[in-house]
PDB file of N, CA and C in Angstrom:
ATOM      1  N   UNK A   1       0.819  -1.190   0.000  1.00  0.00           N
ATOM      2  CA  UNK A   1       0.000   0.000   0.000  1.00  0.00           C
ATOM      3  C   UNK A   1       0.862   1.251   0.000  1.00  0.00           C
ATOM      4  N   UNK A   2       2.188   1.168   0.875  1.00  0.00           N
ATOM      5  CA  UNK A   2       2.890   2.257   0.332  1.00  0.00           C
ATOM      6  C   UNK A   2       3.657   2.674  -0.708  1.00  0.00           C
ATOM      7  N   UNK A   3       3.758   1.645  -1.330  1.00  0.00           N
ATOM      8  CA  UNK A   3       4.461   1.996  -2.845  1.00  0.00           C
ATOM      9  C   UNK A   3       2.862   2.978  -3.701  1.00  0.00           C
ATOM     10  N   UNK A   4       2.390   2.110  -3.439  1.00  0.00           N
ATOM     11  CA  UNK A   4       0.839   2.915  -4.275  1.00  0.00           C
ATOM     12  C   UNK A   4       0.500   4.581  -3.746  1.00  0.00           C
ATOM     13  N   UNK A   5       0.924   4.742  -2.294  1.00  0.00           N
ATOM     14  CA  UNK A   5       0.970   5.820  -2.128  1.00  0.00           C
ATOM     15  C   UNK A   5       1.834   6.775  -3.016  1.00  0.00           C
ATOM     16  N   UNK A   6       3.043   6.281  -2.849  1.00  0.00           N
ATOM     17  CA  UNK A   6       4.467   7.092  -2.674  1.00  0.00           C
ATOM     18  C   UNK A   6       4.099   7.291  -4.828  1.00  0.00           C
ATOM     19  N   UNK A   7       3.334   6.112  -5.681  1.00  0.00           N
ATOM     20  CA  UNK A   7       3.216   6.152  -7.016  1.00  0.00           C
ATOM     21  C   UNK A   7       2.238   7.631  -7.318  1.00  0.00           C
ATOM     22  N   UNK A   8       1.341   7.393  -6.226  1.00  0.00           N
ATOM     23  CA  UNK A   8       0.514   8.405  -6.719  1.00  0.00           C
ATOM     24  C   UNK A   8       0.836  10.281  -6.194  1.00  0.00           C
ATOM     25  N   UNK A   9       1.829   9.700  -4.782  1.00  0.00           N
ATOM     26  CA  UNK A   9       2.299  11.459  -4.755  1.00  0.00           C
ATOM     27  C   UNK A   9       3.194  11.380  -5.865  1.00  0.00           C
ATOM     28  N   UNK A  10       4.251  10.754  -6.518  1.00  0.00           N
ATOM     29  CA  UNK A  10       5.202  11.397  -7.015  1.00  0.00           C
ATOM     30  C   UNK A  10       4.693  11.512  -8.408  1.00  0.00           C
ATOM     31  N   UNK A  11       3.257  10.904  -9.000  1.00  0.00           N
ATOM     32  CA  UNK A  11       2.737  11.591  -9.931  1.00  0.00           C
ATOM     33  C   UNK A  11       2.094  12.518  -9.796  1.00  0.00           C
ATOM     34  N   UNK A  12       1.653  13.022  -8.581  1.00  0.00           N
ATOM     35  CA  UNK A  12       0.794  14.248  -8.885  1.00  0.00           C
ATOM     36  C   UNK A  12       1.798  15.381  -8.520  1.00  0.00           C
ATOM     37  N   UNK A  13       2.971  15.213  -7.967  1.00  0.00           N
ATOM     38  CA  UNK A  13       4.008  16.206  -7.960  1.00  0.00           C
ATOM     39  C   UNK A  13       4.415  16.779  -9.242  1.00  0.00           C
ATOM     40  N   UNK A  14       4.582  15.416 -10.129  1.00  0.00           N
ATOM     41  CA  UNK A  14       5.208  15.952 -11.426  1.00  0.00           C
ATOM     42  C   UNK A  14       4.148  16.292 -12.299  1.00  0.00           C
ATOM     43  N   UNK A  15       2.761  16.304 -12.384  1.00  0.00           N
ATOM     44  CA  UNK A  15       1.261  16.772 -12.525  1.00  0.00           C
ATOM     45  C   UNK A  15       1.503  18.429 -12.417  1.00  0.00           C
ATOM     46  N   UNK A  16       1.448  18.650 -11.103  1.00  0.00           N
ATOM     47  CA  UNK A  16       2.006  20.118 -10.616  1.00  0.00           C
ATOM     48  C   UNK A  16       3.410  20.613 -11.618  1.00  0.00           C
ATOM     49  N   UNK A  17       4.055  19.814 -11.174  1.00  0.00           N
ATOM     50  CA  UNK A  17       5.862  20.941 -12.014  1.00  0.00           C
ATOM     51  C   UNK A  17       4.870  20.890 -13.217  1.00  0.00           C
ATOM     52  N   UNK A  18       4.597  19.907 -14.156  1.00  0.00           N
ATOM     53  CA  UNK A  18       4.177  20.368 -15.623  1.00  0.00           C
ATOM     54  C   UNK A  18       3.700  21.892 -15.708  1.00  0.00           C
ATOM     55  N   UNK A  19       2.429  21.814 -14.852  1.00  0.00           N
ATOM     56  CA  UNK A  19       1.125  22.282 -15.013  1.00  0.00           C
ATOM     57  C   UNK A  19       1.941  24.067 -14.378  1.00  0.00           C
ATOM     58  N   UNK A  20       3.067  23.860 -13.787  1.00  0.00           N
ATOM     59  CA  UNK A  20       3.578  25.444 -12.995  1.00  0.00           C
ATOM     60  C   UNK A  20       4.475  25.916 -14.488  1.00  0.00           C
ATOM     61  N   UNK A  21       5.282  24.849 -15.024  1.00  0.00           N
ATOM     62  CA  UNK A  21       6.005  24.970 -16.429  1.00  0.00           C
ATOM     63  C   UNK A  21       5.179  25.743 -17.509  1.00  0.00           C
ATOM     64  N   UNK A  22       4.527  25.184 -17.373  1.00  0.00           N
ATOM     65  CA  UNK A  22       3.405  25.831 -18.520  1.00  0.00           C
ATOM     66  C   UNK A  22       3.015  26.860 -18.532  1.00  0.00           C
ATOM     67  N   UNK A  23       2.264  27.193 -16.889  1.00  0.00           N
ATOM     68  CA  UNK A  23       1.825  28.469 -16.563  1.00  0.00           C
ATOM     69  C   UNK A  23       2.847  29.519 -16.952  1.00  0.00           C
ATOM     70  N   UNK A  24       4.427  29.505 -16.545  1.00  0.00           N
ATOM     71  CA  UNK A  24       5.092  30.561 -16.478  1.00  0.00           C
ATOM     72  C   UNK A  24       5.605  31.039 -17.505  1.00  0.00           C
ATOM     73  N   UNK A  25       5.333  29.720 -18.965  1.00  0.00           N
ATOM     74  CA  UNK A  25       5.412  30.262 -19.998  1.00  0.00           C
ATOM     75  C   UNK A  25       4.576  31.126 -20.892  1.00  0.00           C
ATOM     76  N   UNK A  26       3.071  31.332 -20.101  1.00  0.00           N
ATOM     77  CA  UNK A  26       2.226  31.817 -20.818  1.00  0.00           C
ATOM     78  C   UNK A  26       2.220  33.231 -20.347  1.00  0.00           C
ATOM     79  N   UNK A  27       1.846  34.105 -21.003  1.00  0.00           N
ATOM     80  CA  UNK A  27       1.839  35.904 -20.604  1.00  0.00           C
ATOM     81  C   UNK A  27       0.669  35.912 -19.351  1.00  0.00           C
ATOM     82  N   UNK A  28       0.949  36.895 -18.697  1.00  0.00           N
ATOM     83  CA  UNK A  28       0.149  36.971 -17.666  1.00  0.00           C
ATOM     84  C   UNK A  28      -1.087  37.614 -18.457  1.00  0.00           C
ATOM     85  N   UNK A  29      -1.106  38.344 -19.038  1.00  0.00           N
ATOM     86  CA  UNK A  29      -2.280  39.100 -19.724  1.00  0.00           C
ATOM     87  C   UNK A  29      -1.944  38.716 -21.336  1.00  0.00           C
ATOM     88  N   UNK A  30      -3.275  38.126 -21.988  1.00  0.00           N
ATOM     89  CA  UNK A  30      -3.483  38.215 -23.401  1.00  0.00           C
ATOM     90  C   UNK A  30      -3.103  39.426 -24.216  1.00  0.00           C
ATOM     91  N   UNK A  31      -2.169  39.740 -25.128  1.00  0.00           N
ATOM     92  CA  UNK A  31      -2.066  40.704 -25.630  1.00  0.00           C
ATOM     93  C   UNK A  31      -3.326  41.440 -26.858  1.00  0.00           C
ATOM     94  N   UNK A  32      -3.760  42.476 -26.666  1.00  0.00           N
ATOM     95  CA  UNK A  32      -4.377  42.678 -27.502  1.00  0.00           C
ATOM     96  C   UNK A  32      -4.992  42.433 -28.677  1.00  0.00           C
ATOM     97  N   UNK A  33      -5.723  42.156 -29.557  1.00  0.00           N
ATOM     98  CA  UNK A  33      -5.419  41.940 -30.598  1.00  0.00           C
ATOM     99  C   UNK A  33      -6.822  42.719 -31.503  1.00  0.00           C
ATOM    100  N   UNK A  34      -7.046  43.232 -32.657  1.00  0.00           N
ATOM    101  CA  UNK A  34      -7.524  43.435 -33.628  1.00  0.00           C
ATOM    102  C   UNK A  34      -7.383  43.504 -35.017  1.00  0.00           C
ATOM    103  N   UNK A  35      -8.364  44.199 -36.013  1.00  0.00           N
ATOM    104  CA  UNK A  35      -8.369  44.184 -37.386  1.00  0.00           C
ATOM    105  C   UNK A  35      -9.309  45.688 -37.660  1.00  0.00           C
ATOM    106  N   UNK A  36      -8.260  46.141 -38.563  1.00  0.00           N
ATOM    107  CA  UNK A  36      -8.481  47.504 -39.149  1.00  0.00           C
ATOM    108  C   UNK A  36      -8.280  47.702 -40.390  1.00  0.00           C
ATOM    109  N   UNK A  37      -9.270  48.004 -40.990  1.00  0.00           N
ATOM    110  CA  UNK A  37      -8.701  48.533 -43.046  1.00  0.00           C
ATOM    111  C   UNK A  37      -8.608  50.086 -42.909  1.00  0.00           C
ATOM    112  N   UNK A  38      -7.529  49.956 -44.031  1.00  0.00           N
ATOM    113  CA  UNK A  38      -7.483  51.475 -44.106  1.00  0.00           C
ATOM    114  C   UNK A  38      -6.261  51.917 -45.306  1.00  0.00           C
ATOM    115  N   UNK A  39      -6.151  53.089 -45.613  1.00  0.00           N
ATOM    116  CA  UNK A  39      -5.432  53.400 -46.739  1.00  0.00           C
ATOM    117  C   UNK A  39      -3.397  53.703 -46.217  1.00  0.00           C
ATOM    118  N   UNK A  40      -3.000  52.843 -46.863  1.00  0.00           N
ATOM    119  CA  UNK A  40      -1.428  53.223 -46.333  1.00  0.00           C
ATOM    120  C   UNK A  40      -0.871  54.590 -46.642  1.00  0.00           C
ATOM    121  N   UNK A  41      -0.505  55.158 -45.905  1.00  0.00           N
ATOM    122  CA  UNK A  41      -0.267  56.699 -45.819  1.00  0.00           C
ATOM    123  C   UNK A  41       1.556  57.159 -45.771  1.00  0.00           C
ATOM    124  N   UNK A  42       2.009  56.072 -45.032  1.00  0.00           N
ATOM    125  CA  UNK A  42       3.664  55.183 -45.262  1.00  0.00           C
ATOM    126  C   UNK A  42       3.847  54.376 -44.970  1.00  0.00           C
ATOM    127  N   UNK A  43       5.598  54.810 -45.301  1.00  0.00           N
ATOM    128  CA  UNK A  43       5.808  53.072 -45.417  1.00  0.00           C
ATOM    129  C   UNK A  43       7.400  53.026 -44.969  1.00  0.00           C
ATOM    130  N   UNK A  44       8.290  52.828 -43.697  1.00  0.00           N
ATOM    131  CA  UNK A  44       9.442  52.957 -43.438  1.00  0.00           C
ATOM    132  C   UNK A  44      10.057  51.644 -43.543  1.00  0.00           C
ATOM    133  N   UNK A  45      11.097  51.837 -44.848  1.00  0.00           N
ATOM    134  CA  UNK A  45      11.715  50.904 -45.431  1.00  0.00           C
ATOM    135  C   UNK A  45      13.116  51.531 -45.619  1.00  0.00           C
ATOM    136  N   UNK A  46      14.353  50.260 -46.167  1.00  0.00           N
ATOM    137  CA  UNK A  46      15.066  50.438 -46.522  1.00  0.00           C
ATOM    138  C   UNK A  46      15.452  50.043 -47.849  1.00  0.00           C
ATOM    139  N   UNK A  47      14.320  49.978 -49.148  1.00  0.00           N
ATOM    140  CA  UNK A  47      13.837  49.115 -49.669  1.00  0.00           C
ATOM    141  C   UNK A  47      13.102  48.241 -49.902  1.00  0.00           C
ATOM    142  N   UNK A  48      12.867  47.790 -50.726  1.00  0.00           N
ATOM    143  CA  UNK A  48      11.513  46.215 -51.030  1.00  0.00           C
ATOM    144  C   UNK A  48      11.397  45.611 -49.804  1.00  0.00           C
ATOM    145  N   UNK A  49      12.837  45.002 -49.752  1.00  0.00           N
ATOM    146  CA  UNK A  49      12.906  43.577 -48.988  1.00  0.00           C
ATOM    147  C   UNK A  49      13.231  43.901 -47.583  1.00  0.00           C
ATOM    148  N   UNK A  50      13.396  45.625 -47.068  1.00  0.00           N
ATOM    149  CA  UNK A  50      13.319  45.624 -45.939  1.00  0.00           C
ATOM    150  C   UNK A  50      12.372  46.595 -44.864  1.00  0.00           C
ATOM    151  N   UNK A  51      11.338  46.832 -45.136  1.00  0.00           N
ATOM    152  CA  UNK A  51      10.029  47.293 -44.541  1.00  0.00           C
ATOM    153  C   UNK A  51       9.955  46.948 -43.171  1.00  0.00           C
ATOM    154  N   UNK A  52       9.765  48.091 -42.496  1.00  0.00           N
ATOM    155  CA  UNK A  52      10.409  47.866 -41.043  1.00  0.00           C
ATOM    156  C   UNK A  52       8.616  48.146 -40.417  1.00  0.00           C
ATOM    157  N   UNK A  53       7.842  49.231 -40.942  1.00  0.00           N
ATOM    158  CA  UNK A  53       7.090  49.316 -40.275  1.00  0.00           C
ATOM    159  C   UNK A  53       6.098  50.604 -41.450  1.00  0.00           C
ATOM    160  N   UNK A  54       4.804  50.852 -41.079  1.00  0.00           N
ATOM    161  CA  UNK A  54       4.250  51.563 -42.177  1.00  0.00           C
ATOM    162  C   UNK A  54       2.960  51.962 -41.576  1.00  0.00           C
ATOM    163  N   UNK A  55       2.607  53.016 -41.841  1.00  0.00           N
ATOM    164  CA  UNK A  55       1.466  53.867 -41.176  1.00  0.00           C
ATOM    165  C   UNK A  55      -0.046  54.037 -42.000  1.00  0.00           C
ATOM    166  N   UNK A  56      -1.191  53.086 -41.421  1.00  0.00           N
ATOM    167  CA  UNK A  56      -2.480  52.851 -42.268  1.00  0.00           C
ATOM    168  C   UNK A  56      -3.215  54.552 -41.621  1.00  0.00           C
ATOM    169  N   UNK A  57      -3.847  54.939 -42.588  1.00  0.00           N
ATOM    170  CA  UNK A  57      -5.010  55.974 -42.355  1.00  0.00           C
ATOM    171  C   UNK A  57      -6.827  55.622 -42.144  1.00  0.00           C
ATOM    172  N   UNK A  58      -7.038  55.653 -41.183  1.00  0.00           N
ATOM    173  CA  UNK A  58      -8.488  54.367 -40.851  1.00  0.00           C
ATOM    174  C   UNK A  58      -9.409  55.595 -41.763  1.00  0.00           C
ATOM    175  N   UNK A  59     -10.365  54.872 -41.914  1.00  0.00           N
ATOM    176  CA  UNK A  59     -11.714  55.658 -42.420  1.00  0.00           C
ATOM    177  C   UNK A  59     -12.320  57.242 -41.286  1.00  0.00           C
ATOM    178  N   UNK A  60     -12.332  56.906 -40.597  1.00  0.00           N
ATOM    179  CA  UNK A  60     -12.507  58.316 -39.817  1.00  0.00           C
ATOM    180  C   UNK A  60     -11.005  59.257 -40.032  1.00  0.00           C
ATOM    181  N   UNK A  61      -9.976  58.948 -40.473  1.00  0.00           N
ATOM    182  CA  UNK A  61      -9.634  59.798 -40.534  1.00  0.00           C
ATOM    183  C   UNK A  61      -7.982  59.563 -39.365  1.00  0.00           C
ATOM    184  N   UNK A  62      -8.378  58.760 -38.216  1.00  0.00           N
ATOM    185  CA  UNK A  62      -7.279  58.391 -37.743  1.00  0.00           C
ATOM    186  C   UNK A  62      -6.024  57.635 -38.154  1.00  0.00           C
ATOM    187  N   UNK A  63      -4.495  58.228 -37.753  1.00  0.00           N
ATOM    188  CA  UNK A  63      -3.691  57.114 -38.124  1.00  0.00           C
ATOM    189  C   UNK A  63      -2.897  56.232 -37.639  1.00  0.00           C
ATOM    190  N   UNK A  64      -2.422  55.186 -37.450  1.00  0.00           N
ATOM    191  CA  UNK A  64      -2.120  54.196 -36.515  1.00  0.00           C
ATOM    192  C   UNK A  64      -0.429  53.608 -37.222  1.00  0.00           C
ATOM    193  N   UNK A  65       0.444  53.214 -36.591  1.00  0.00           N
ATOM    194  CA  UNK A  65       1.457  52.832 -37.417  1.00  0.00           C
ATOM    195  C   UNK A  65       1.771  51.442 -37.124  1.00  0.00           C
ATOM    196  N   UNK A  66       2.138  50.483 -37.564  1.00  0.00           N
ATOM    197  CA  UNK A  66       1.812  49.092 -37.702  1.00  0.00           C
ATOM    198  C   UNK A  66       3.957  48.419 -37.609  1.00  0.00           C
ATOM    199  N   UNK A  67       4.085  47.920 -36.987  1.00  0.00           N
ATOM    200  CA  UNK A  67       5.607  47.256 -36.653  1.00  0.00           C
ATOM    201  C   UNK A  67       5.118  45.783 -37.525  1.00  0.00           C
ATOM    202  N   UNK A  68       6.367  45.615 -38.076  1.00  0.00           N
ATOM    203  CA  UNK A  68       6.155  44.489 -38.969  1.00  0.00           C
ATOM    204  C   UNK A  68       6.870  43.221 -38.892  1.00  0.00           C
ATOM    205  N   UNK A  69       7.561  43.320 -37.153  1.00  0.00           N
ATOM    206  CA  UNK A  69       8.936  41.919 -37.117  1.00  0.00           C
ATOM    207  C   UNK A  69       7.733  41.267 -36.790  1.00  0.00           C
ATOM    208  N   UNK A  70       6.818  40.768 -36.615  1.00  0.00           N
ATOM    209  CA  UNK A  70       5.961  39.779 -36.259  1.00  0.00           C
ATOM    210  C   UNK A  70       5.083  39.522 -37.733  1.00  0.00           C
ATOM    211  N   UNK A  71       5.250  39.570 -38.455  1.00  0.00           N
ATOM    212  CA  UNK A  71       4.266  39.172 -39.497  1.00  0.00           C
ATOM    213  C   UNK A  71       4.340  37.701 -40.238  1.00  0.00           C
ATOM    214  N   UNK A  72       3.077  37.247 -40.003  1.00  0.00           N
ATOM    215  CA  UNK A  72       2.893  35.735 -40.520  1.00  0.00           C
ATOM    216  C   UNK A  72       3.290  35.402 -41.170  1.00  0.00           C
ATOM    217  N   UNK A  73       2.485  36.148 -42.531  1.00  0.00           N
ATOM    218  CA  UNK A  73       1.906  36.119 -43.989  1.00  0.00           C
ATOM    219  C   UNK A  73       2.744  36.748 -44.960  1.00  0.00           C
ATOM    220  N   UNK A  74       3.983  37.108 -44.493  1.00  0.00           N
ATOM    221  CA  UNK A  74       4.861  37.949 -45.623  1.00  0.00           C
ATOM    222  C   UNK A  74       5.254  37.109 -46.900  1.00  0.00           C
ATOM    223  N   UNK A  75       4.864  35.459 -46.828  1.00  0.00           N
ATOM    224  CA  UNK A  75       5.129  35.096 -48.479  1.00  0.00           C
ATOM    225  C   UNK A  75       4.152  35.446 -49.383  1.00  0.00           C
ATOM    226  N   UNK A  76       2.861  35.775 -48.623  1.00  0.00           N
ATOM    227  CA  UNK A  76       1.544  35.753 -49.786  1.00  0.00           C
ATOM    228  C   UNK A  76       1.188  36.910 -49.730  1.00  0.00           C
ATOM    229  N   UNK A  77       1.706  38.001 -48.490  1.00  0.00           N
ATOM    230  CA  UNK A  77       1.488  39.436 -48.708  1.00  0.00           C
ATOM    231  C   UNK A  77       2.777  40.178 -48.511  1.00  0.00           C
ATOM    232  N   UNK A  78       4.252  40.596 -49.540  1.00  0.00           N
ATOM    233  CA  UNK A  78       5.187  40.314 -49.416  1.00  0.00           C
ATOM    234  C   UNK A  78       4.959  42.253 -48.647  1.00  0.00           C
ATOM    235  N   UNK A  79       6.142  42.568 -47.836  1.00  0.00           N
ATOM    236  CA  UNK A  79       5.747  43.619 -46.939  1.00  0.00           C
ATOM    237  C   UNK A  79       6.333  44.590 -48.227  1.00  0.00           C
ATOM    238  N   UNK A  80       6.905  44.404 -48.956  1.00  0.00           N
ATOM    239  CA  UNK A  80       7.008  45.199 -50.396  1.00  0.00           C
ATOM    240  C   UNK A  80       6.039  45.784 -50.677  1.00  0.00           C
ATOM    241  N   UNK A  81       4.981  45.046 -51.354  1.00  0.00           N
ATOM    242  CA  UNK A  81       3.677  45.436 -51.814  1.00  0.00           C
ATOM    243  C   UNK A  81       2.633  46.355 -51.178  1.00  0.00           C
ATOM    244  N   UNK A  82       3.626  46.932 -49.870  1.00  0.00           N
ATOM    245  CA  UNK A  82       2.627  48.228 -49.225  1.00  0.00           C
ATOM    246  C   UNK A  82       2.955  49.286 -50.087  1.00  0.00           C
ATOM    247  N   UNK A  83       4.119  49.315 -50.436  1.00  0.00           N
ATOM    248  CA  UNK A  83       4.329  50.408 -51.286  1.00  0.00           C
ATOM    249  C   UNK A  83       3.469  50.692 -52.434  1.00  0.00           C
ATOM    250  N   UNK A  84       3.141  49.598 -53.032  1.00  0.00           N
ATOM    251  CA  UNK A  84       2.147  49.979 -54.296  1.00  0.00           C
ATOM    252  C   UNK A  84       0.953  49.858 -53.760  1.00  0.00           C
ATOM    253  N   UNK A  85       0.343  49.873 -52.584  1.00  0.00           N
ATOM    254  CA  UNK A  85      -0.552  49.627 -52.129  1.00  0.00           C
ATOM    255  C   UNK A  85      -0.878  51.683 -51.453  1.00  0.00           C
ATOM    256  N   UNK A  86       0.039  52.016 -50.810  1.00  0.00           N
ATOM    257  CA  UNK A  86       0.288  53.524 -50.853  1.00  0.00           C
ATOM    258  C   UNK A  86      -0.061  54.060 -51.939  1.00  0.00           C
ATOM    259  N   UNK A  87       0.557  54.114 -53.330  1.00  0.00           N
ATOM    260  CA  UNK A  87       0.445  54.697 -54.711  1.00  0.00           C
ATOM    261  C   UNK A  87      -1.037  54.672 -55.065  1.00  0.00           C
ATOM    262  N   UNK A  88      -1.840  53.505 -54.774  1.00  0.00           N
ATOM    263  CA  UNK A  88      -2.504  53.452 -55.570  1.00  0.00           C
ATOM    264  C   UNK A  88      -3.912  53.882 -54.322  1.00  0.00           C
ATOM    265  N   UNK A  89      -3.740  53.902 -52.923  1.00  0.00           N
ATOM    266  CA  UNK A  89      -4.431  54.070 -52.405  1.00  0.00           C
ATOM    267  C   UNK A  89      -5.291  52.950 -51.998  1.00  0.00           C
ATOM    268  N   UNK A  90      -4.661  52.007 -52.671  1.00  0.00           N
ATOM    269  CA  UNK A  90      -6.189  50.683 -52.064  1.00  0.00           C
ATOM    270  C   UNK A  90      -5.869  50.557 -51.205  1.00  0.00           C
ATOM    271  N   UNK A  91      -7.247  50.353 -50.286  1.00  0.00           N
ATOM    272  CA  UNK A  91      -6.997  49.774 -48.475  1.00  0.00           C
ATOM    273  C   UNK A  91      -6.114  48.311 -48.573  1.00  0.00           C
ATOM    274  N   UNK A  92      -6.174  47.827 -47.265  1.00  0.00           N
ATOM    275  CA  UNK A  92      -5.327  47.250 -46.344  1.00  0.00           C
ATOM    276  C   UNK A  92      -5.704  46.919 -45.345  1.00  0.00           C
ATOM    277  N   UNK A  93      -6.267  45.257 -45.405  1.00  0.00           N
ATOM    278  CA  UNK A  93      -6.638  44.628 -44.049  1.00  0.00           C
ATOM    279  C   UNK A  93      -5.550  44.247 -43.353  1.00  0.00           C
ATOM    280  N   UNK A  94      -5.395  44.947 -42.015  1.00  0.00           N
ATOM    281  CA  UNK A  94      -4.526  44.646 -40.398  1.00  0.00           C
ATOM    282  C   UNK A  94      -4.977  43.741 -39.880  1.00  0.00           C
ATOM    283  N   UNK A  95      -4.727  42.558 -39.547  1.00  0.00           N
ATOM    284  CA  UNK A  95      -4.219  41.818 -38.141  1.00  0.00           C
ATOM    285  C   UNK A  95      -3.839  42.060 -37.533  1.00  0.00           C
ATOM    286  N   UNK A  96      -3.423  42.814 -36.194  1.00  0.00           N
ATOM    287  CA  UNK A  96      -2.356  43.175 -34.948  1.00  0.00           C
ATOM    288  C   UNK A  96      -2.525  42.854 -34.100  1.00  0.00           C
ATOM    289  N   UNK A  97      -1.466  42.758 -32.939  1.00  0.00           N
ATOM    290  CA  UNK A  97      -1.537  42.727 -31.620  1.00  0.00           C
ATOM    291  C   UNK A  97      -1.224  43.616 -30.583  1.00  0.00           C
ATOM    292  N   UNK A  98      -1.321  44.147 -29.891  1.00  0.00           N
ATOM    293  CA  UNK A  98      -0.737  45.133 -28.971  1.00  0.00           C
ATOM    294  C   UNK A  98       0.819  45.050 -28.056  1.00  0.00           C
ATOM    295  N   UNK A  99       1.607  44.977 -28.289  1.00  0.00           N
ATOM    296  CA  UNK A  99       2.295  44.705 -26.963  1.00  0.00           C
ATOM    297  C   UNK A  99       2.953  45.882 -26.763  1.00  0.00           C
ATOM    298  N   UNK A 100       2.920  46.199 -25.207  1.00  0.00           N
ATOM    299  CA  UNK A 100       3.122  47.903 -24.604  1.00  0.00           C
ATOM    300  C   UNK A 100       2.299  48.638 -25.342  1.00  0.00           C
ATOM    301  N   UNK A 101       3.111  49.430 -25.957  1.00  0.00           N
ATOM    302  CA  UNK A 101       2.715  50.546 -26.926  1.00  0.00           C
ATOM    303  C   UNK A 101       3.021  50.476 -29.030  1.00  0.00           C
ATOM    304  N   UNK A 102       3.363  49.081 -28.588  1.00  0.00           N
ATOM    305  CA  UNK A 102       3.641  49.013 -29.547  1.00  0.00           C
ATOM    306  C   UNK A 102       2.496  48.382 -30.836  1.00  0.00           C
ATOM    307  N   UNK A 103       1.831  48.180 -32.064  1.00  0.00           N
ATOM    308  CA  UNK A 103       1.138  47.582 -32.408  1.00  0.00           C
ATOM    309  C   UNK A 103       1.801  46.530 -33.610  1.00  0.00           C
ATOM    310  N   UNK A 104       1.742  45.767 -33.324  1.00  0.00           N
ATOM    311  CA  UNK A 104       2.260  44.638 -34.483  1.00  0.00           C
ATOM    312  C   UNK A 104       2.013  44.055 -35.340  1.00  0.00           C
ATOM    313  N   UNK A 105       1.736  44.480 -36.681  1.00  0.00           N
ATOM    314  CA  UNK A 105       0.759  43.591 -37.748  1.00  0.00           C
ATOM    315  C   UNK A 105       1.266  41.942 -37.810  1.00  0.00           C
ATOM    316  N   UNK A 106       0.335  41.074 -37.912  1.00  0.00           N
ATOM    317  CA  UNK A 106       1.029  39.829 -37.546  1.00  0.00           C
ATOM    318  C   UNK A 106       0.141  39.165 -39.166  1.00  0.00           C
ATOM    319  N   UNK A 107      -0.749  39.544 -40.094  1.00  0.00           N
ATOM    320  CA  UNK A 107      -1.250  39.236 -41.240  1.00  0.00           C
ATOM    321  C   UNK A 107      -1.747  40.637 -41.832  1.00  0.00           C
ATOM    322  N   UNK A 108      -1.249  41.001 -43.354  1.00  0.00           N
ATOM    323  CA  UNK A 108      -1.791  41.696 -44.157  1.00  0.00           C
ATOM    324  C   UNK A 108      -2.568  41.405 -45.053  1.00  0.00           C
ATOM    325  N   UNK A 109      -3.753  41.978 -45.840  1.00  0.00           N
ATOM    326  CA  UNK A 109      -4.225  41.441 -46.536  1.00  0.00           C
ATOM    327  C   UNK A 109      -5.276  42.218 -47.765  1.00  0.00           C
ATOM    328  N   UNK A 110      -5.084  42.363 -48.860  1.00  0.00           N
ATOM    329  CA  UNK A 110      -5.958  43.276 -49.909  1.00  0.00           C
ATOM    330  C   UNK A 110      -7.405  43.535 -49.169  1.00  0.00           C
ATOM    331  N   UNK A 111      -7.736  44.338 -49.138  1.00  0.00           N
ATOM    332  CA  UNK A 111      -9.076  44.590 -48.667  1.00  0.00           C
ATOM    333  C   UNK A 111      -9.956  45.341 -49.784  1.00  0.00           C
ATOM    334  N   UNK A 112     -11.288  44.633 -49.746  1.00  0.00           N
ATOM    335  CA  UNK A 112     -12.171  44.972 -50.938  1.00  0.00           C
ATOM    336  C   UNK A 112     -12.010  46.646 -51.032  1.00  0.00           C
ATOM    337  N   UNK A 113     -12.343  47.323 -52.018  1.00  0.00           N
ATOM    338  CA  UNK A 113     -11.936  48.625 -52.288  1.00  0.00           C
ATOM    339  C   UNK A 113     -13.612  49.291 -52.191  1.00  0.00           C
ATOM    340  N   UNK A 114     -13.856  50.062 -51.629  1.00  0.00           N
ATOM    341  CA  UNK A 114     -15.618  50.599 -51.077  1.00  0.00           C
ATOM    342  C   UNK A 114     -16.020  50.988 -52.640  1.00  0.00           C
ATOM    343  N   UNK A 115     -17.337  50.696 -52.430  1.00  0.00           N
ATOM    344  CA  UNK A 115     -17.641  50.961 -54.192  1.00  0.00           C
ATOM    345  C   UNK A 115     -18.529  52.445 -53.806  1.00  0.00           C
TER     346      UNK A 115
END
């Protein structure tokens, strides 16, 4: 009977370490997250292939600037293509997340153009 004991504390000990492992890897608070269209207004690059970050203009009129080291989707929305996306004025669906003060587009995406 005491082996059966001693089986079942030293599994629910290591039950616990998992379950504390886990916890301390997760953020204490969910970071933000939303979706905004809007017309690209800039675009801070060093070139095509190096687009650091770029500023959407929302429909009311507000503007928000978007950090781009977190982005998913850069093979199918290459962070290049904001630039012609600026020129020509077509919106721009955001994915982001918040962290601090910072906002992070994490998916870009063509957004229907208002008829």
């Amino acid at each position: 009977m005491s082996r059966l004991r001693l089986a079942i504390l030293l599994g629910a000990v290591a039950a616990i370490t998992v379950a504390a492992a886990i916890g301390l890897n997760q953020p204490a608070n969910h970071p933000e997250t939303g979706e905004v269209v809007g017309v690209v207004v800039a675009v801070d690059s060093q070139g095509l292939g190096q687009v650091r970050s770029f500023t959407l203009r929302l429909p009311g009129g507000e503007q928000q600037t978007f950090s781009l080291r977190a982005l998913e989707n850069g093979t199918s929305f290459p962070p290049g293509h904001l630039a012609e996306h600026q020129a020509t004025a077509a919106p721009v669906r955001v994915t982001y997340r918040v962290e601090g003060t910072e906002r992070l587009a994490i998916r870009l995406d063509d957004a229907p153009t208002p008829s």
